[in-house]
Each structure stands twice: as C-alpha cells, then as structure tokens.
Protein backbone atom coordinates (compact mmCIF):
# COMPACT_ATOMS: atom_id res chain seq x y z
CA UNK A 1 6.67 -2.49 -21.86
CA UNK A 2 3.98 -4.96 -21.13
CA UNK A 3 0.79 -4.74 -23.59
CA UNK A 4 -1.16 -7.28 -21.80
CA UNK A 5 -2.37 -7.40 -18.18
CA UNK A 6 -0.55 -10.89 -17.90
CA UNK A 7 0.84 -11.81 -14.89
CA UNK A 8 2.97 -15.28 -13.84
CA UNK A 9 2.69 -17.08 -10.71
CA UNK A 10 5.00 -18.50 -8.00
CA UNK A 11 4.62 -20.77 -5.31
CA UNK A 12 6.02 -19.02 -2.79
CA UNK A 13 6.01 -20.73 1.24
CA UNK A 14 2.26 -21.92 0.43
CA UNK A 15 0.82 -18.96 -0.83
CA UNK A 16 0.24 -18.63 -4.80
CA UNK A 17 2.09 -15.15 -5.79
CA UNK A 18 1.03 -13.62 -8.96
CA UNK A 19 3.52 -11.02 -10.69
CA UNK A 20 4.77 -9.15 -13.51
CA UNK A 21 8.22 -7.53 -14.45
CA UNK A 22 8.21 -4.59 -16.57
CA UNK A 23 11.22 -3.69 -18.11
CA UNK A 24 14.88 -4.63 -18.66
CA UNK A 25 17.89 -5.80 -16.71
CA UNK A 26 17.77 -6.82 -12.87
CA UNK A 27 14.90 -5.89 -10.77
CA UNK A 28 15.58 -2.57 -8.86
CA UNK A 29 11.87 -1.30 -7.93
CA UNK A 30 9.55 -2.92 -6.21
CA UNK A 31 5.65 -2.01 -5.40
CA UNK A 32 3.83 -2.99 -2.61
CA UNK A 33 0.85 -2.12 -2.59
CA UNK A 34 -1.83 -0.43 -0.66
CA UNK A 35 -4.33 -3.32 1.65
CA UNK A 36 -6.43 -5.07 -0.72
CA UNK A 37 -5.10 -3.63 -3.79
CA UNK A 38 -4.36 -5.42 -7.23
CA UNK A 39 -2.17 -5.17 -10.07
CA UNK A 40 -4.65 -3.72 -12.34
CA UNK A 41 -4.77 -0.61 -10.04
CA UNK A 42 -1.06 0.21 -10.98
CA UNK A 43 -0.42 -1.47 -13.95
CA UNK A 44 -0.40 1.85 -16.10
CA UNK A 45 2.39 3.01 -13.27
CA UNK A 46 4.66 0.47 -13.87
CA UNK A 47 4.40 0.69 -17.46
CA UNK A 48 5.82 3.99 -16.94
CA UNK A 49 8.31 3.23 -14.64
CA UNK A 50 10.01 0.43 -16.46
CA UNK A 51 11.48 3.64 -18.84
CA UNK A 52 13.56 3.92 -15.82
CA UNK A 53 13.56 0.62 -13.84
CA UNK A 54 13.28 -2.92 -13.95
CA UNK A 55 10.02 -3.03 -11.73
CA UNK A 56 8.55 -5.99 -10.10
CA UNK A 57 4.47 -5.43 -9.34
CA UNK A 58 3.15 -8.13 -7.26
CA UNK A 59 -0.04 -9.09 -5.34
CA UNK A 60 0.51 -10.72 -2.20
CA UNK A 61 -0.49 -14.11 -1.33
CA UNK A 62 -4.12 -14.64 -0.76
CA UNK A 63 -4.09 -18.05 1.51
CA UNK A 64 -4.72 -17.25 5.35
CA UNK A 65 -3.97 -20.27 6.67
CA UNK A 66 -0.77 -19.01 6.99
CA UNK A 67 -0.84 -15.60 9.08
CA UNK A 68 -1.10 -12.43 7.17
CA UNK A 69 1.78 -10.83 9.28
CA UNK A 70 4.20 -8.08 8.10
CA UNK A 71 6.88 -10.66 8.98
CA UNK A 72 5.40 -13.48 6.85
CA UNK A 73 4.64 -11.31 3.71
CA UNK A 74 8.34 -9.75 4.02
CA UNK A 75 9.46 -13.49 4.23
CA UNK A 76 7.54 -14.10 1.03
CA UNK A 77 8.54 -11.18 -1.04
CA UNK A 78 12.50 -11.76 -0.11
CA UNK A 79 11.75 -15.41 -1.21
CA UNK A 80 9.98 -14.09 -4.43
CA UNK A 81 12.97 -11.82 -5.22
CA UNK A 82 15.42 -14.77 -4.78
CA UNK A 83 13.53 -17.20 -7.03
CA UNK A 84 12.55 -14.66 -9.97
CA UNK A 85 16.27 -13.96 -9.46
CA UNK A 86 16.80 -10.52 -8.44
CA UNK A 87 20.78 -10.02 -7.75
CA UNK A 88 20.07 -5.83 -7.56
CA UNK A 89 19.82 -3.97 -4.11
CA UNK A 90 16.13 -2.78 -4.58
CA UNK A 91 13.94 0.44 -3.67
CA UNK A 92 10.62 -0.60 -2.36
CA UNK A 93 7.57 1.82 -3.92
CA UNK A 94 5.04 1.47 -0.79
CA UNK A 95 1.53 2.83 -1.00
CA UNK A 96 -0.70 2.77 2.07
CA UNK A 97 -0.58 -0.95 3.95
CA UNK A 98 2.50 -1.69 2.16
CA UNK A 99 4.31 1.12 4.17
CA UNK A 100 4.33 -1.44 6.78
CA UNK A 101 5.77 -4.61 4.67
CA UNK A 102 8.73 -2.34 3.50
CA UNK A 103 9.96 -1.36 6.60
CA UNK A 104 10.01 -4.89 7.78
CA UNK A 105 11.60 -5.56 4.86
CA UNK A 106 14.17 -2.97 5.66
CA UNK A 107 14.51 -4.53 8.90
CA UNK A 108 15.00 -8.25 8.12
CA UNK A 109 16.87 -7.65 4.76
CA UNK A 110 19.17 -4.63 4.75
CA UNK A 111 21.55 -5.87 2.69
CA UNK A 112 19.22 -5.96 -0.11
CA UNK A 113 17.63 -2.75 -0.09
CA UNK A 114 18.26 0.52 -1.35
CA UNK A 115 15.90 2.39 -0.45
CA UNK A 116 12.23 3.14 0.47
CA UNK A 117 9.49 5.18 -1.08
CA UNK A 118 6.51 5.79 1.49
CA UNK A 119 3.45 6.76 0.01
CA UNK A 120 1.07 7.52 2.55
CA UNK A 121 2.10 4.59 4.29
CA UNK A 122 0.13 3.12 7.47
CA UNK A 123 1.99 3.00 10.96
CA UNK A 124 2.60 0.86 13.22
CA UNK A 125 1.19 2.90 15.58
CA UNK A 126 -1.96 2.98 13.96
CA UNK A 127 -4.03 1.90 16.86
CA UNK A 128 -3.22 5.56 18.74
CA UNK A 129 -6.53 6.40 16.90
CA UNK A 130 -8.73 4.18 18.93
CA UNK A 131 -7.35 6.23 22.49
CA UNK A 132 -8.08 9.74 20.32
CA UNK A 133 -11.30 8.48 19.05
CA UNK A 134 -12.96 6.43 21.47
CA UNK A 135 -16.66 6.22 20.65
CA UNK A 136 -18.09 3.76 18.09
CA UNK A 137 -19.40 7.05 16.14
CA UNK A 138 -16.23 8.94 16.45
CA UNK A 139 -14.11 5.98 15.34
CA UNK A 140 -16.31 5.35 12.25
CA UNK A 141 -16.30 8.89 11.25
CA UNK A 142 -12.52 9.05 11.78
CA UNK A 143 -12.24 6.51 8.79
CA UNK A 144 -9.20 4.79 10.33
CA UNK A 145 -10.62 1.94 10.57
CA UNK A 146 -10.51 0.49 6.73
CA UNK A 147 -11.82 -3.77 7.81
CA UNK A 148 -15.59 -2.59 8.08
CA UNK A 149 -15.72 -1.94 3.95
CA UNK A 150 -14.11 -5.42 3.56
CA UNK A 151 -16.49 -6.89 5.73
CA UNK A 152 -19.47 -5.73 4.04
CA UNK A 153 -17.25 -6.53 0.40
CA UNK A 154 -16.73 -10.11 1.98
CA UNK A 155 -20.08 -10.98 2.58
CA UNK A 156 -21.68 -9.93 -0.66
CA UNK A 157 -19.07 -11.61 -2.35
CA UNK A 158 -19.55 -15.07 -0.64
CA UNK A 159 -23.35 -14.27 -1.37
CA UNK A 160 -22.23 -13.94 -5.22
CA UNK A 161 -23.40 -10.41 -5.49
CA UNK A 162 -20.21 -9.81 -7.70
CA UNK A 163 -22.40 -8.07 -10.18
CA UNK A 164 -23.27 -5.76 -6.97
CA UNK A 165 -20.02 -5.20 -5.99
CA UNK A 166 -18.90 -3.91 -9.30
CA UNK A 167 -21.71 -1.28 -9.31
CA UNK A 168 -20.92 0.18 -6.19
CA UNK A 169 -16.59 -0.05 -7.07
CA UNK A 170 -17.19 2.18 -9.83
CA UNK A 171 -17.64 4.75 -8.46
CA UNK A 172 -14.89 4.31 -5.19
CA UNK A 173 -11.64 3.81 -4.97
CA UNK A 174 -9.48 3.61 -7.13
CA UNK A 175 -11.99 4.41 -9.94
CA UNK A 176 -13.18 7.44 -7.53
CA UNK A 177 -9.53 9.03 -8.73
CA UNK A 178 -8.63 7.88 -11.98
CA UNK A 179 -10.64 7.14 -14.88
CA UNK A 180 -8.13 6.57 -17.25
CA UNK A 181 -7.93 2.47 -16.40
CA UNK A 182 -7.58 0.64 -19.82
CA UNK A 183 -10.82 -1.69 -20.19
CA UNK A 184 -8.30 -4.48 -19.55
CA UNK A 185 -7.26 -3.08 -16.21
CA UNK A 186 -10.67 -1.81 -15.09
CA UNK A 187 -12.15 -5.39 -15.76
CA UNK A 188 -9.00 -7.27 -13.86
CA UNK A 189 -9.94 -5.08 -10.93
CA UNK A 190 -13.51 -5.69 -10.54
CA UNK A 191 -13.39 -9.15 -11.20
CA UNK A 192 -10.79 -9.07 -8.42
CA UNK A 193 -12.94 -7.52 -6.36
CA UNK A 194 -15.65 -10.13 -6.53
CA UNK A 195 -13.16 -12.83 -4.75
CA UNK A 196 -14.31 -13.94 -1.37
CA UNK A 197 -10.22 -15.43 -1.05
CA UNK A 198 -9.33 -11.67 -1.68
CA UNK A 199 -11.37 -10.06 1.14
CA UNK A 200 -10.27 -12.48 3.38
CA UNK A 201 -6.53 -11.62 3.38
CA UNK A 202 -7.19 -8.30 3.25
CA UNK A 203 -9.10 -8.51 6.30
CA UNK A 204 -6.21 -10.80 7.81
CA UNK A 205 -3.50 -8.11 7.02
CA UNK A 206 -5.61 -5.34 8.80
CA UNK A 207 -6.00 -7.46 11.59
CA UNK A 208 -2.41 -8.64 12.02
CA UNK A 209 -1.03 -4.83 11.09
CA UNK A 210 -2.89 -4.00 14.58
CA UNK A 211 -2.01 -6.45 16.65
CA UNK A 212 0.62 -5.96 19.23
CA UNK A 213 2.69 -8.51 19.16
CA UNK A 214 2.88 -8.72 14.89
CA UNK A 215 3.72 -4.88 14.99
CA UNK A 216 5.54 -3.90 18.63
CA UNK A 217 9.24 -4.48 17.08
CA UNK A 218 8.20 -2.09 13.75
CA UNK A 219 7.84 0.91 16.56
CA UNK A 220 11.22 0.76 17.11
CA UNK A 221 14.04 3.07 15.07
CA UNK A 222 17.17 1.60 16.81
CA UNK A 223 17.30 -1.44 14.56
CA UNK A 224 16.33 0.02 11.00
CA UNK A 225 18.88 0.64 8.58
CA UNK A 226 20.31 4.42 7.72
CA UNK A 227 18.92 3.78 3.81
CA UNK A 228 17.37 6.68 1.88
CA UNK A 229 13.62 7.27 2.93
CA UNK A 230 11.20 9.69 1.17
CA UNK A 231 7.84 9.94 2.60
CA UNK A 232 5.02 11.54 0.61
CA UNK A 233 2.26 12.12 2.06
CA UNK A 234 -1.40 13.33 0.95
CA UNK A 235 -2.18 17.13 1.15
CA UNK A 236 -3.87 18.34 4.57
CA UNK A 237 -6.20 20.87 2.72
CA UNK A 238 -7.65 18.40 0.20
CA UNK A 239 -7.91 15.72 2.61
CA UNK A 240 -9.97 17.50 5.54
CA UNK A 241 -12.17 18.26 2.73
CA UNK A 242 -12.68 14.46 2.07
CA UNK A 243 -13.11 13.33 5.20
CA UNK A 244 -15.93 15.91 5.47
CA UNK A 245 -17.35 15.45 2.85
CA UNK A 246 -17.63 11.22 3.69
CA UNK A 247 -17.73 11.27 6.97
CA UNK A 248 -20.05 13.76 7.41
CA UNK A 249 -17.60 15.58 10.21
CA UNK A 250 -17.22 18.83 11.10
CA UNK A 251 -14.37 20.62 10.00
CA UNK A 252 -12.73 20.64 13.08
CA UNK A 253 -13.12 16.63 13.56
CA UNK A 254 -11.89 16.49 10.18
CA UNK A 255 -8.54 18.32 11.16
CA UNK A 256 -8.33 16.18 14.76
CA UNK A 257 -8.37 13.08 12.12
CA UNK A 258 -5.69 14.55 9.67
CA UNK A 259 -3.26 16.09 12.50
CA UNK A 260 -3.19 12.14 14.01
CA UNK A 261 -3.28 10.83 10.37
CA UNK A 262 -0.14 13.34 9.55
CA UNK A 263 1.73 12.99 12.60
CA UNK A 264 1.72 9.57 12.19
CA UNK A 265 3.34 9.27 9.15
CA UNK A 266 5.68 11.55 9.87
CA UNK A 267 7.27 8.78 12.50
CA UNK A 268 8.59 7.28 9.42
CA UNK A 269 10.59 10.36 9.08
CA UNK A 270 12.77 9.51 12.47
CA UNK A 271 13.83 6.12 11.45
CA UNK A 272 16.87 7.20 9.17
CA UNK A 273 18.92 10.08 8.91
CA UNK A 274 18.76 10.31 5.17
CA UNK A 275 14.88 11.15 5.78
CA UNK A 276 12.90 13.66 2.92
CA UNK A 277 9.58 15.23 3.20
CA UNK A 278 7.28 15.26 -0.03
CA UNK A 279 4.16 16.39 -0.52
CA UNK A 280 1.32 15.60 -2.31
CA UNK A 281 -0.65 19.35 -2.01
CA UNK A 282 -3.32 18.51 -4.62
CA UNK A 283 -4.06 14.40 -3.79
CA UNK A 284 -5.51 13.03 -1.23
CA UNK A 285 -4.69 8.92 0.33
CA UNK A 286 -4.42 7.99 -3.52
CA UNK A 287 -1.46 9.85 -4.29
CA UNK A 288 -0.10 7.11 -7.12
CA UNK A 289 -3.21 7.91 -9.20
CA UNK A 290 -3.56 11.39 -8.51
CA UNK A 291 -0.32 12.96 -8.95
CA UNK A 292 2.26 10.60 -10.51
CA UNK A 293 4.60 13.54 -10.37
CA UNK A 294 4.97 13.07 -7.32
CA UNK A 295 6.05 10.04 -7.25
CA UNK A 296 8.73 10.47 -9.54
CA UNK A 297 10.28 13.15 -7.93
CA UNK A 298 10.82 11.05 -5.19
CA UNK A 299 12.40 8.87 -7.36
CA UNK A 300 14.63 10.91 -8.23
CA UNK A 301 15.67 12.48 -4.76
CA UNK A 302 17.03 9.45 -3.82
CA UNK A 303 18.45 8.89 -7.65
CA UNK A 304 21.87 8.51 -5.92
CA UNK A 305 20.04 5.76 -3.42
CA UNK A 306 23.31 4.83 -1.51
C-alpha cells in the first residue's frame, strides 16, 4: 500500500497526467473520477482496493487548450494505460462525470475492458433536465446544473482567495461526507482546490459533456460492448431529503428532480445485457465515501468479469 500521497506524472497528448498505482501485478482497476475531483478524495479507497487489485487512480489532464471531450480524455487514459504498461483487460470504477469517460472508453476500446462500475454516473442525456425544468429558478433549484459552483470557485481562485475557498470546502463536498481524510489527503485537496488551471477543466468537461455533438454517439446502445455493467446508484429517500434541504424545494420538486435524476441513470442499465442494479439506500451522490460497501459488492458481482 502507498503511505504517502505521492503521485508520478506523464505527458500524455499535451496534457500533464498525474497518477498513482496501488498494489501489485498488472493494472486491472481503474478510477475515474467524479468532475473536478482529485486523488486525495479517494486515496484512502484505493488503499483498500489494492488488497484486491492492482488499481490505477488518476486525475485527468488539466490543459484546455486541447478540448475537454469524453473522446479526448478516453484517448488520454488508453494512452496512459499503454505507457505505464498495463497488458490486463481492466474494470473502470466511475463515480459521477466519469460515468461518461468509461463508457466511451467502452466504446473506443473494447478489447481492453472488462468491465464497468457506474457510480452514480452522469448521462449523456443530461440536458433532458433543461426541457423538465425550464425556468432559471427551477433549473437552479434542480441542482443539475453543477458549472455555476465552479464558476464562483474559479473566480475567487484567480482573485487568490485560496484561503477563502478552503473555509467554505470544509464544510462541502467531499468533506460534507467523510471526515475521516488523513491530514495529508485533506491538505492535497484544498490546496487543489485553490487552482485556477483546475476550475477551468472542470468547467470545460461540463461544458463539452453537454454539448451535442461531443455526446450524441454516447446515446446510442447499438455500438457498446455486451461487458459486465453494475450501476449503483444513490438512495431516493436520502436524496429527496438533500435536495430539500439545499435547494430549498418542496418535497414534491424534490421527487420531480430525483425521478429524472434516477431514470436517467438507469439508461445505463439498457446498454448491455449483463446489466445489475445496486443500491446505495443510505448515501446520497457520494456513494464512494458514504458506503464503501457498496462498492465492493459490486466488485464482486462482476468477480467473474467475462
């Protein structure tokens, strides 16, 4: 297991890849993570994980000059995976935003995937939200819309407020659901989060992930591959509760959100026949800190991962 929060670095097709492998053998599990995430916020995870798995945890590239696509970002991660080298089929751990790079993954690499792991993921039909929710007030509340936070993050950031932007992260996400970050991997986070260069691809990625013509192909089912799926997603209860409680909703806007927000995710479901259902009863969209459990036992549903 790693001891340090250490990670090596890559040039990978112009972008600067940071990474870490935890474990022994040839890579087999891989995490992408959730939009604007880093590798502090699931360092602990892979730790744990590498008792079972050679795991790669990576942050993608940060440099926007070069789009922020699902296509270029599974370009860079099959590039990664050949340099490091990886010579194993893999199973793709995909929280939130990342949903979205594994399955075009899946799509342009079949032959070197196992398997996928959706964890909450986003669709690519995300933007059904904005014909469900059309006002500005209704689409705020709904809390689909996750680039407003980054703005804000962005500018205070460029205007070195870093010491601000620490305050206010400790108490949200992901410290909002776990509090058992080593100093170490607290620290890497919120000096993370100070980055303008981080804000700015993160904003990129939500962009792109909505844009028709970066996204139409990932609607389709014909052309991904029959590999195991197992999609988790958050539990309906808890999270009608949350988005309540911070978007100051009613309860019956707050179920409108989650029956989109669920039946959404559930499209990920028709894509392969070797499709299972998890869920995650007592979490809400940060499922990876809130009930690791989980996530193993969807590990080990698709143990066989043929």
């Amino acid at each position: 297991m790693k001891k340090s929060l250490s990670l090596d670095s890559k040039m990978i097709e112009g972008q600067n890849i940071s990474y870490c492998i935890f474990g022994e053998g040839d890579i087999d599990l891989v995490i992408e993570m959730g939009l604007g995430a880093v590798a502090g916020e699931w360092w602990h995870i892979a730790e744990q994980l590498s008792e079972q798995f050679a795991v790669l945890l990576y942050e993608r590239g940060r440099n926007i000059y070069k789009a922020r696509s699902p296509k270029n970002i599974a370009e860079e991660l099959h590039t990664l995976l050949i340099e490091l080298p990886c010579k194993s089929k893999i199973i793709i751990l995909a929280h939130s935003q990342g949903g979205l790079y594994a399955q075009q993954f899946a799509r342009l690499y079949p032959n070197m995937i196992r398997g996928i792991v959706f964890v909450d993921p986003l669709s690519a039909n995300d933007n059904t939200y904005k014909s469900v929710f059309t006002t500005a007030d209704e689409q705020k509340k709904s809390g689909f819309n996750k680039s407003e936070n980054f703005v804000i993050m962005r500018k205070m950031a460029s205007w070195h407020l870093g010491f601000v932007i620490k305050l206010i992260m400790k108490k949200a996400p992901p410290f909002y659901y776990y509090e058992q970050f080593t100093p170490e991997a607290k620290k890497y986070i919120l000096d993370e989060l100070t980055k303008v260069e981080l804000h700015d691809a993160a904003l990129e990625e939500y962009r792109l992930a909505h844009e028709e013509k970066e996204i139409c192909q990932l609607t389709e089912r014909g052309n991904f591959p029959q590999i195991p799926i197992v999609l988790i997603t958050h539990g309906s209860e808890f999270e009608i509760k949350e988005i309540m409680e911070f978007g100051q909703t009613t309860k019956e806007f707050a179920e409108k959100v989650e029956e989109l927000w669920q039946s959404l995710m559930q499209e990920y479901l028709t894509f392969s026949e070797k499709s299972i259902l998890l869920r995650a009863d007592n979490s809400g969209h940060y499922i990876h800190l809130s009930d690791f459990e989980v996530i193993m036992k969807a590990l080990q549903e698709g143990e066989s991962w043929t």
